[in-house]
Protein backbone atom coordinates (compact mmCIF):
# COMPACT_ATOMS: atom_id res chain seq x y z
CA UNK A 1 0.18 -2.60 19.04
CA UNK A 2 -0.59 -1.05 15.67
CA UNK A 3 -1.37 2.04 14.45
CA UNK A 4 -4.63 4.85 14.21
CA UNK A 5 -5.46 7.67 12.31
CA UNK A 6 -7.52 10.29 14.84
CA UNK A 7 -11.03 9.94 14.96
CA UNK A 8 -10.85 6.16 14.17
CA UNK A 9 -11.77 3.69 16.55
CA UNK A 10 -9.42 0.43 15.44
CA UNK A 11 -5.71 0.11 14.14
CA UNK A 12 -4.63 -0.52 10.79
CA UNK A 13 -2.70 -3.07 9.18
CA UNK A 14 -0.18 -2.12 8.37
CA UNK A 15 -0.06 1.29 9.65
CA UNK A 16 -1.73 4.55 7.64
CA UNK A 17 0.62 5.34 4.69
CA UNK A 18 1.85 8.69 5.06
CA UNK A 19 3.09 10.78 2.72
CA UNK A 20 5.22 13.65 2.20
CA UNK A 21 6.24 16.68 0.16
CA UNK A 22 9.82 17.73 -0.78
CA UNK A 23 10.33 21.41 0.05
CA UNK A 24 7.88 21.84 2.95
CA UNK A 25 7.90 21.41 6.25
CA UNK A 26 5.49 18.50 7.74
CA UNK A 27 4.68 17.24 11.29
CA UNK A 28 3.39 14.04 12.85
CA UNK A 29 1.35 13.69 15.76
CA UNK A 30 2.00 10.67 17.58
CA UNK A 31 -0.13 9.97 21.16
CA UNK A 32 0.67 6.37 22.87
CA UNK A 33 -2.77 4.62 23.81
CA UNK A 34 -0.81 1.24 25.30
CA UNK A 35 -1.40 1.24 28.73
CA UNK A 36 2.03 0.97 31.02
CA UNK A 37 4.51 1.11 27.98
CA UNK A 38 6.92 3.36 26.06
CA UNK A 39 7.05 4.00 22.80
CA UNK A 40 8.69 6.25 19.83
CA UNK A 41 8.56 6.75 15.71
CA UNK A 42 11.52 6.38 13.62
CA UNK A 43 11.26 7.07 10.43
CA UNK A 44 13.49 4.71 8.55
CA UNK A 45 15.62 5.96 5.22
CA UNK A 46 14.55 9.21 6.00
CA UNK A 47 17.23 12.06 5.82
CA UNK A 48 16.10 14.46 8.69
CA UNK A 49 17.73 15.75 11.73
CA UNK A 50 18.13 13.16 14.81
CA UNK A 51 18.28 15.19 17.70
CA UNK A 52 15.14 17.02 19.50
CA UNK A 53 11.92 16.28 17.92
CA UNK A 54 13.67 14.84 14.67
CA UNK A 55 14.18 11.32 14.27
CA UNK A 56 15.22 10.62 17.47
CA UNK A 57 15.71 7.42 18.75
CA UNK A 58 16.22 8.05 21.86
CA UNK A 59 13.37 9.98 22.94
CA UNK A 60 10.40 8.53 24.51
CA UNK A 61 6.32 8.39 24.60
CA UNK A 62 5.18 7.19 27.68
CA UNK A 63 1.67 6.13 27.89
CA UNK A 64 -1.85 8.41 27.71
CA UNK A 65 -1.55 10.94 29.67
CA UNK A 66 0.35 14.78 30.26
CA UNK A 67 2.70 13.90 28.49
CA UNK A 68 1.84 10.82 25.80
CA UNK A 69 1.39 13.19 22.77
CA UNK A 70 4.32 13.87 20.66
CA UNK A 71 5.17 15.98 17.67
CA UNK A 72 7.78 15.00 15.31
CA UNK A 73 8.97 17.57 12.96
CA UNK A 74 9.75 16.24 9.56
CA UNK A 75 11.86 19.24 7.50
CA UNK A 76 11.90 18.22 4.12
CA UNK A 77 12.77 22.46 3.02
CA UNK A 78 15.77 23.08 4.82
CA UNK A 79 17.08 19.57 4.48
CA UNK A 80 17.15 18.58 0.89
CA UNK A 81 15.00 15.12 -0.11
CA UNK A 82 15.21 12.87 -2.82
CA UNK A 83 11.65 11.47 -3.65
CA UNK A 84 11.34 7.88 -2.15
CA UNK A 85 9.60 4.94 -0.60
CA UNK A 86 10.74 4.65 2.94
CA UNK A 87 8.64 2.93 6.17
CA UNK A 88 8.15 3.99 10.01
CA UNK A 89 8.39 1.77 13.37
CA UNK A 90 9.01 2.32 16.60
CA UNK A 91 12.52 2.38 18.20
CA UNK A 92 12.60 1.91 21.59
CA UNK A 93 15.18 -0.17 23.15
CA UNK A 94 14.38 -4.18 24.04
CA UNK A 95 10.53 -2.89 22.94
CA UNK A 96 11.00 -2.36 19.02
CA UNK A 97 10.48 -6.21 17.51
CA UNK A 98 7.25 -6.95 20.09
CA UNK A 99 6.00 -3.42 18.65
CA UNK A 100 6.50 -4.03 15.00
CA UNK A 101 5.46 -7.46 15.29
CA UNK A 102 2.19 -6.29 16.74
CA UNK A 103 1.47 -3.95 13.62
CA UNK A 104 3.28 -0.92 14.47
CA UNK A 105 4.62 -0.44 10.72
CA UNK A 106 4.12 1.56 8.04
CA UNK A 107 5.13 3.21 4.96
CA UNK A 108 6.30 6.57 4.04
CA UNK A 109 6.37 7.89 0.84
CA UNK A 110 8.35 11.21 -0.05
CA UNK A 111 6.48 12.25 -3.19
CA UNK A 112 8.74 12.88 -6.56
CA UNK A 113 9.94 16.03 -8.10
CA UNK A 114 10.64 14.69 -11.38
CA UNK A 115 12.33 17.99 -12.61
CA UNK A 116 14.46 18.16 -10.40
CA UNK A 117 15.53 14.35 -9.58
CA UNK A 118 18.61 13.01 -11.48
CA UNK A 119 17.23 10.69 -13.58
CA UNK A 120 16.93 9.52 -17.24
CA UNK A 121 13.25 9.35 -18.14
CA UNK A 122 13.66 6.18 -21.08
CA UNK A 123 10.14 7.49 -22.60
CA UNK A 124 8.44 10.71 -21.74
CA UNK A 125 5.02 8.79 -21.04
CA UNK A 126 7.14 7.06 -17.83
CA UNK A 127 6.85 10.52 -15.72
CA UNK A 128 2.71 10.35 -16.36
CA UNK A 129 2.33 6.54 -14.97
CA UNK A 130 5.15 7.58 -11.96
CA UNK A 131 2.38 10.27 -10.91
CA UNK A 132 -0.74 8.42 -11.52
CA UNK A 133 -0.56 4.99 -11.66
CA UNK A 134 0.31 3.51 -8.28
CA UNK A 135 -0.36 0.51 -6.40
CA UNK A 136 1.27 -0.12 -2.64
CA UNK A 137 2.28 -3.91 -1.13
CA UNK A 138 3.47 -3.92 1.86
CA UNK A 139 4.84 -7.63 2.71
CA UNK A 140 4.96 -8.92 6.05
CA UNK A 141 5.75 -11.63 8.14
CA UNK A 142 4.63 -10.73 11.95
CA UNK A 143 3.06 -14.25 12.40
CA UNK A 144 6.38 -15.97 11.38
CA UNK A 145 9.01 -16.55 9.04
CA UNK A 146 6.82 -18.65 6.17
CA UNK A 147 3.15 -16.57 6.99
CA UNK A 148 3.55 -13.36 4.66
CA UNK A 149 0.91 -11.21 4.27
CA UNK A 150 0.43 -8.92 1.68
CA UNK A 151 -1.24 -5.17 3.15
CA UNK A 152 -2.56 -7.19 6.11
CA UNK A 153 -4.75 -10.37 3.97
CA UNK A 154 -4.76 -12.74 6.83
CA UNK A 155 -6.21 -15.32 4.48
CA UNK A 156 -6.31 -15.77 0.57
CA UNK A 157 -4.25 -13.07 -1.41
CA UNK A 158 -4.08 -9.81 -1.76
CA UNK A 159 -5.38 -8.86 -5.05
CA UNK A 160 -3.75 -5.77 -7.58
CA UNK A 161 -6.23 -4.96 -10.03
CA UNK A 162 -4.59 -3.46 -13.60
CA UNK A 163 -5.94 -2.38 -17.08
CA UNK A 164 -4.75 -4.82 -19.54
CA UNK A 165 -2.02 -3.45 -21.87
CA UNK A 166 -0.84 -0.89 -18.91
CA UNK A 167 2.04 -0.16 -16.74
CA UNK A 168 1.76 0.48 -13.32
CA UNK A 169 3.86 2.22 -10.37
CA UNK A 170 4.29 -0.59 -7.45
CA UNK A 171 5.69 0.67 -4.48
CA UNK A 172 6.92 -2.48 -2.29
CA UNK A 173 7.54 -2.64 1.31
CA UNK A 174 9.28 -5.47 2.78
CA UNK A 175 8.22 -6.00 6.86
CA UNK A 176 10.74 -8.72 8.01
CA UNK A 177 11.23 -9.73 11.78
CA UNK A 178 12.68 -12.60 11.12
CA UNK A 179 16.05 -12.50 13.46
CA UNK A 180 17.37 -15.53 11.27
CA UNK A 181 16.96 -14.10 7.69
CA UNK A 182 18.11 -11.04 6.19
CA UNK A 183 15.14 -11.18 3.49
CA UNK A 184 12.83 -12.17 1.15
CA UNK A 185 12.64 -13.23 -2.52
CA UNK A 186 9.85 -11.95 -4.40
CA UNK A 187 8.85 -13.46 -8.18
CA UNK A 188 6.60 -12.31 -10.77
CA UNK A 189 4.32 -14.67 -12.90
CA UNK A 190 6.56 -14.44 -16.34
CA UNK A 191 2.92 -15.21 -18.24
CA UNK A 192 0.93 -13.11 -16.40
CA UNK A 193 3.26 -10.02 -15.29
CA UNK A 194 6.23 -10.55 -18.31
CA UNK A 195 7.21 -6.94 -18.27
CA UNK A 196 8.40 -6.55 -14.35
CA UNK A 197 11.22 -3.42 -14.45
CA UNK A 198 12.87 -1.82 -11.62
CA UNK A 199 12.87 2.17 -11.68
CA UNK A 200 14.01 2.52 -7.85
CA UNK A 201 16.31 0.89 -5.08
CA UNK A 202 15.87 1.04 -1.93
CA UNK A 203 13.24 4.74 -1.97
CA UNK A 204 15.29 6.28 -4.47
CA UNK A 205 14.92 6.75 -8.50
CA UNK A 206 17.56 5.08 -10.30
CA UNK A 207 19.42 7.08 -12.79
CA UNK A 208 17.53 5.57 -15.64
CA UNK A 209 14.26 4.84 -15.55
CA UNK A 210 12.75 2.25 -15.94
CA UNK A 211 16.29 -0.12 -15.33
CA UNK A 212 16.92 -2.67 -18.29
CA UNK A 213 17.33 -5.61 -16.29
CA UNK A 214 14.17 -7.28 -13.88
């Protein structure tokens, strides 16, 4: 299982990051290459309708054929959006953990308005490095409980390259399937990274920015 953009001929992993505007209306095409199965998108910590060709849980993609193309509409103008950091899986009943532990993951990111979010910018310079400076980690551990892997580095580490002397944005995306743990810790190097601050919770800006406390 896994994940394709069109026009490429193997799956990511994780899945193709997509991204999305507040205000405008977006949709996703989604076709189902997996022989004999039945699949669907959910797109989780998003706030969009769930009936029809929303967020629906219950609808289904069979496999390639007629009818294995679906379009999901993702209304971000008539349904008001905080900015956020969200993911997407499938959802399809007794399917869902054999999908998303075969790749089928990704993350979404609903792109900041920062003049219209409620939140205390600590130091105007923060809203420049929000916009511009951005890594992504997306943590997961398909292969079992102990074998993370950080954007899909099988082996060794995945490696975030940063100017010295300057902040950057990292989104972090947390791919657990785990059925007998609830989570992860994750620790920064106090030497190497000893200025780690939160700015967001789960997606969504905190009403100061950056947060005091690490």
């Amino acid at each position: 299982y896994g994940y394709r953009v069109a026009r490429e001929t193997t799956c990511s992993f994780p899945g193709p990051t997509m991204r999305f505007q507040q205000g405008k209306n977006h949709a996703v095409l989604v076709r189902n290459t997996v022989p004999s199965s039945v699949t669907n998108l959910h797109f989780h910590g998003m706030h969009m309708k769930s009936t029809g060709n929303g967020d629906n849980v219950l609808r289904e993609i069979p496999s390639d054929d007629v009818e294995g193309l679906a379009v999901y509409e993702v209304d971000l103008k008539n349904i008001p959006h905080m900015g956020g950091t969200h993911w997407y899986h499938p959802h399809i009943e007794k399917q869902s953990w054999n999908q998303v532990q075969g790749g089928a993951f990704g993350m979404i990111v609903v792109e900041d308005d920062l003049k219209g979010e409620q939140t205390t910018m600590q130091d105007p310079k923060v809203a420049d490095f929000l916009a511009q400076q951005e890594r992504i980690l997306i943590l997961s551990n398909t292969e079992g409980s102990k074998a993370w892997r950080g954007n899909g580095i099988k082996e060794g580490q995945e490696t975030i390259k940063v100017r010295k002397d300057a902040w950057i944005r990292l989104r972090i995306l947390m791919v657990n399937v785990d059925s007998h743990s609830s989570g992860g810790l994750l620790k920064f190097d106090s030497v190497n990274c000893p200025n780690v601050l939160p700015i967001a919770h789960d997606g969504i800006l905190r009403q100061q920015v950056p947060a005091s406390e690490s």
